[in-house]
N, C-alpha and C. Protein backbone atom coordinates (compact mmCIF):
# COMPACT_ATOMS: atom_id res chain seq x y z
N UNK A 1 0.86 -1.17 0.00
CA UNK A 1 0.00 0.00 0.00
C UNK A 1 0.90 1.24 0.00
N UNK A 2 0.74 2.27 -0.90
CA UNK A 2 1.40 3.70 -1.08
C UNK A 2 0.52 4.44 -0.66
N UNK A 3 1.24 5.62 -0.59
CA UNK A 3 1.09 6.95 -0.14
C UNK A 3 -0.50 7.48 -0.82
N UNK A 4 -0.26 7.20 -1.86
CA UNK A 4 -1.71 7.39 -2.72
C UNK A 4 -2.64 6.88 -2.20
N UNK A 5 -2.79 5.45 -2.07
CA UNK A 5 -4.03 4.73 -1.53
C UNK A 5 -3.80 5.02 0.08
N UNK A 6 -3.33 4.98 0.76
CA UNK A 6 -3.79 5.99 1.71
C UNK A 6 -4.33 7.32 2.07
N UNK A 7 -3.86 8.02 0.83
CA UNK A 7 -4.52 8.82 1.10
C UNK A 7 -5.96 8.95 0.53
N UNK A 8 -6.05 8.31 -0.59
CA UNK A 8 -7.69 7.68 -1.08
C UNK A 8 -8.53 7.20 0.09
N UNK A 9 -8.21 6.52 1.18
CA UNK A 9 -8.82 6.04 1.99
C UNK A 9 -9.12 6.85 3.14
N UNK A 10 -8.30 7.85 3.59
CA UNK A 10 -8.64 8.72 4.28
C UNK A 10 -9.06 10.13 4.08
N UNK A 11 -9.06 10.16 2.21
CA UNK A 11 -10.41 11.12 1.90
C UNK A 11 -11.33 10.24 1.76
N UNK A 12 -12.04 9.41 1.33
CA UNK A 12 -12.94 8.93 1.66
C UNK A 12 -13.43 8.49 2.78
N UNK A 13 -12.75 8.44 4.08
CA UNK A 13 -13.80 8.20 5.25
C UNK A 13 -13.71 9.42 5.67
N UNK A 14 -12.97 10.57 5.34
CA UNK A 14 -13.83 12.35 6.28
C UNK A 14 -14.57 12.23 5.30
N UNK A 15 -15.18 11.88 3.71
CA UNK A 15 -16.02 12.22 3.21
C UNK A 15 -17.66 11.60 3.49
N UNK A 16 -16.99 10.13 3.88
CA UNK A 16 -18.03 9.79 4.63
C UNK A 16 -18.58 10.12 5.46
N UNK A 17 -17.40 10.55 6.64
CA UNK A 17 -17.70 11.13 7.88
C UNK A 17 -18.92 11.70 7.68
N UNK A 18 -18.12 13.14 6.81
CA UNK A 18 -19.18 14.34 6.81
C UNK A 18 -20.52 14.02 6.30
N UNK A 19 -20.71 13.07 5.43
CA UNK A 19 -21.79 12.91 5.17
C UNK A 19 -23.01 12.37 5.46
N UNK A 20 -22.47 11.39 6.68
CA UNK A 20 -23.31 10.90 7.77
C UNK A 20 -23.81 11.72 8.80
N UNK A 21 -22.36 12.51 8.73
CA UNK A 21 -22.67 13.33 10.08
C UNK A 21 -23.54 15.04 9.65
N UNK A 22 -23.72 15.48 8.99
CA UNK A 22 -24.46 16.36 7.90
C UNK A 22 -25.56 16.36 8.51
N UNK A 23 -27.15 15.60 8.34
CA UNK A 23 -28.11 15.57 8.54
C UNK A 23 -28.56 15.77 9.81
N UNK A 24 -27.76 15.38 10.93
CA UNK A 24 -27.49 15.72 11.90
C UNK A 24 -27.38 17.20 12.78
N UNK A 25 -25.98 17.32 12.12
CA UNK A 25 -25.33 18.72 12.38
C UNK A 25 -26.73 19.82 11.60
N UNK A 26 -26.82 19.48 10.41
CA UNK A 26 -28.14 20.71 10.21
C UNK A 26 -29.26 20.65 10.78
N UNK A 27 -29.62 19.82 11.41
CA UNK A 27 -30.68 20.17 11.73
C UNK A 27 -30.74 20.91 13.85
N UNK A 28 -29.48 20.26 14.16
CA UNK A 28 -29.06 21.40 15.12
C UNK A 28 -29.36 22.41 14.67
N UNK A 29 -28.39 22.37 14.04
CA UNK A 29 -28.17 24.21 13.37
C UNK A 29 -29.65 25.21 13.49
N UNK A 30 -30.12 24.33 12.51
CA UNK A 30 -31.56 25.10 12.35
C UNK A 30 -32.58 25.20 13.59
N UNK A 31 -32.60 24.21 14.28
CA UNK A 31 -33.32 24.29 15.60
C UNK A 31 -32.42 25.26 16.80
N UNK A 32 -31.26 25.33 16.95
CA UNK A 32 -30.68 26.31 17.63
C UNK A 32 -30.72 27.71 17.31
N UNK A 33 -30.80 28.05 15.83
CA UNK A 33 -31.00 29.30 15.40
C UNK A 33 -32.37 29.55 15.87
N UNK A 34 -33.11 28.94 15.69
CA UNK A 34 -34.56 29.35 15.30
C UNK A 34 -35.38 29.68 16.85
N UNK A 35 -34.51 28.16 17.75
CA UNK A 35 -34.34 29.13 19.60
C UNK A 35 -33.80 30.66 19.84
N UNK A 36 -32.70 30.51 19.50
CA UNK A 36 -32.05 31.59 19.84
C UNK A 36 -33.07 32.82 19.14
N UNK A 37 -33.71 32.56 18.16
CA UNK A 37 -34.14 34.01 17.75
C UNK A 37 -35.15 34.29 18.60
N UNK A 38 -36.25 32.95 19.12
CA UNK A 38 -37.30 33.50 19.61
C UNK A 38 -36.76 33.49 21.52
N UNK A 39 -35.92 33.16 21.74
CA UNK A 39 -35.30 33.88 22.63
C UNK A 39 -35.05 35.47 22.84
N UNK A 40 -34.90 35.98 21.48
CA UNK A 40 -34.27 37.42 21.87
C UNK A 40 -35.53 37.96 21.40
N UNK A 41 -36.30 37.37 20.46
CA UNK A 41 -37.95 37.92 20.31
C UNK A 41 -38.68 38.15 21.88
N UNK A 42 -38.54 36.97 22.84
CA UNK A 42 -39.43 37.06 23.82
C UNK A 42 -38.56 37.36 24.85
N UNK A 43 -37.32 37.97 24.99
CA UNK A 43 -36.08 38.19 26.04
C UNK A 43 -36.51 37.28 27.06
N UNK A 44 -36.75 35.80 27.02
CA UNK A 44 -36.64 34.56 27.73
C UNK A 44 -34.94 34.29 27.44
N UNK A 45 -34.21 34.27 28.81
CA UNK A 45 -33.13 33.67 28.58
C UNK A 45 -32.73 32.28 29.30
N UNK A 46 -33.65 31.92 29.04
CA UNK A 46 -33.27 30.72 29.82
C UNK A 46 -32.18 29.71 29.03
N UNK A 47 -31.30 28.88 29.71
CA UNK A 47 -30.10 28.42 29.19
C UNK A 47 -30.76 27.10 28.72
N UNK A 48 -31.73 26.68 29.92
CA UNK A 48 -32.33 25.35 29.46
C UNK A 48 -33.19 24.82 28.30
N UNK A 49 -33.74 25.81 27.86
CA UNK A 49 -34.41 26.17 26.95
C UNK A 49 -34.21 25.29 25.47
N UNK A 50 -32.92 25.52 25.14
CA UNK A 50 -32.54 24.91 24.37
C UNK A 50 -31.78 23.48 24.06
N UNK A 51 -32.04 23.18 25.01
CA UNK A 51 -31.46 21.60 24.86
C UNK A 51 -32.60 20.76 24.52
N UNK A 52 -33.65 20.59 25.13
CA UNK A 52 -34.49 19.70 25.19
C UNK A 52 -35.11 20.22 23.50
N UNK A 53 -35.09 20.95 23.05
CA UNK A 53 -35.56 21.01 21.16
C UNK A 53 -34.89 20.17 20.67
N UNK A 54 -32.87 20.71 20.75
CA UNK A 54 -32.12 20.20 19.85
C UNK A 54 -32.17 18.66 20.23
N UNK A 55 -32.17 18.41 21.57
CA UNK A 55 -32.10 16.87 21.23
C UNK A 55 -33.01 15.93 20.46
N UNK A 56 -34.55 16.60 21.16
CA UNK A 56 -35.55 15.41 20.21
C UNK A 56 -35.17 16.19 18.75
N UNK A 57 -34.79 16.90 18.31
CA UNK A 57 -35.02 17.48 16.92
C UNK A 57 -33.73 16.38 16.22
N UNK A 58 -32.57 16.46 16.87
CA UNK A 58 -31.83 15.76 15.95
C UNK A 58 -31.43 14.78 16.20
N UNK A 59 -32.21 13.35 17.42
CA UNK A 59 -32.92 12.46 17.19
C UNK A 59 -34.21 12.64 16.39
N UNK A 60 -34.98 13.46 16.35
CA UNK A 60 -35.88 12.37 14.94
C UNK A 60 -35.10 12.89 13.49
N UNK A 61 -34.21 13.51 13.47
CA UNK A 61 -33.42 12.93 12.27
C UNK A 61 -32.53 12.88 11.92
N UNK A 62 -32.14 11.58 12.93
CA UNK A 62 -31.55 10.77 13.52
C UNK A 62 -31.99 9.16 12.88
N UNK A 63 -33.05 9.15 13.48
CA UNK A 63 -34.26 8.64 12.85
C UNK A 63 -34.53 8.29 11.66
N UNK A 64 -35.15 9.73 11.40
CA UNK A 64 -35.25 9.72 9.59
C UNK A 64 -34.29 9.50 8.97
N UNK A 65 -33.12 9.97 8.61
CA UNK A 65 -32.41 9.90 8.10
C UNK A 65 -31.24 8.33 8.25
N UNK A 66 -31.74 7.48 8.98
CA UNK A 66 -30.93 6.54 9.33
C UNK A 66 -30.91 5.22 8.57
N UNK A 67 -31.61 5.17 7.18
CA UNK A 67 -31.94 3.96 6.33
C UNK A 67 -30.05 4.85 4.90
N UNK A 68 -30.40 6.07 5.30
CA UNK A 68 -29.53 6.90 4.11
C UNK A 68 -28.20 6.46 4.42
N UNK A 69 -27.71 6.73 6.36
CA UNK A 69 -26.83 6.74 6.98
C UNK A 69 -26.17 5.49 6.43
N UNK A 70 -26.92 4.64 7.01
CA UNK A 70 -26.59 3.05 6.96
C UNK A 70 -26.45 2.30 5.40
N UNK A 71 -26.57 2.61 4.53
CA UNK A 71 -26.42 2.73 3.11
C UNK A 71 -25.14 3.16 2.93
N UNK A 72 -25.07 4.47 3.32
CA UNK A 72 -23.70 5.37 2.98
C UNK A 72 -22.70 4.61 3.88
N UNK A 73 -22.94 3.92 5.30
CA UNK A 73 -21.66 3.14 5.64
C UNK A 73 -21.19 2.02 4.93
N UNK A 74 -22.63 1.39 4.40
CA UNK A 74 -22.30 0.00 4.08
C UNK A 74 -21.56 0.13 2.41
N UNK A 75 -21.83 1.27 1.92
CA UNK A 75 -21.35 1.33 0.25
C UNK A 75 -19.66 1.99 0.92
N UNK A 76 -19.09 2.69 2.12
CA UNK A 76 -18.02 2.73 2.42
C UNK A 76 -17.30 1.67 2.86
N UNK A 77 -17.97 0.84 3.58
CA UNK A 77 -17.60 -0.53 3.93
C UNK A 77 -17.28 -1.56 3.14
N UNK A 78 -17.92 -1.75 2.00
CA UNK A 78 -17.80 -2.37 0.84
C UNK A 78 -16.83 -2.28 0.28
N UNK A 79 -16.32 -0.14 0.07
CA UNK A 79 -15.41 0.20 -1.08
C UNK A 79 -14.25 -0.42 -0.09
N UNK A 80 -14.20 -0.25 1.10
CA UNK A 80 -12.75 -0.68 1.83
C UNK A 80 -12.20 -2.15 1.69
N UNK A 81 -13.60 -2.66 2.35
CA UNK A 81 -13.44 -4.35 1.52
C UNK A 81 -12.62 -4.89 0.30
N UNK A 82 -13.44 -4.08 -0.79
CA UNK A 82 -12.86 -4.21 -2.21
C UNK A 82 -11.34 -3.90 -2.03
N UNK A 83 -10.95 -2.67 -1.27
CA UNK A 83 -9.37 -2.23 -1.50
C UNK A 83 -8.94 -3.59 -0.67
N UNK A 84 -9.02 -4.06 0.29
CA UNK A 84 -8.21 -4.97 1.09
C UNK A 84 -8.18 -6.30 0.30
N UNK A 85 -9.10 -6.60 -0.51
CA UNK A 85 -9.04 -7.64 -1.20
C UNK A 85 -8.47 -7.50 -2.33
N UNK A 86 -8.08 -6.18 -3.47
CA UNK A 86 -7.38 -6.35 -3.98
C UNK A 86 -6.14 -6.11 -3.24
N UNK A 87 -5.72 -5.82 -2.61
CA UNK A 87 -4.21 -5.79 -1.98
C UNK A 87 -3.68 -7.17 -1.71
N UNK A 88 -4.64 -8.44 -1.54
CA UNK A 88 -3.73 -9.56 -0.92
C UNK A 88 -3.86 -10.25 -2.13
């Protein structure tokens, strides 16, 4: 194994990474923004406020999104397979 196929393999799993981890991360995003605004709409500052959204929010898609997830590991899992088997 060279320098090349290593490094093929470790752009492809941050690409995976990110792409599992994506659906996730946005939908934080969007549920924390969308607190925070009606936070400063209703000057409620409560700290607690915002946890209990983001979590059920990105568990359910978590959820949803978890037939895509598991696809996208198993077609990464596969491509790694394939490299280890052509190597021996």
């Amino acid at each position: 194994m060279n320098e090349i196929e290593v490094l093929d393999i470790a752009r492809d799993s941050m690409m995976t990474m990110l792409l599992v981890a994506d659906p996730m991360l946005i939908v934080g995003l969007v549920v924390g923004l969308a607190i925070s605004i009606f936070q400063t709409l209703t000057h409620i500052q409560e700290m607690t406020l915002t946890f209990i959204p983001k979590i059920l929010a990105v568990f359910a898609a978590m959820v949803l999104f978890m037939p895509w997830m598991l696809r996208e590991m198993t077609e990464f899992t596969q491509r790694i397979m394939d490299k280890i088997v052509a190597l021996g």
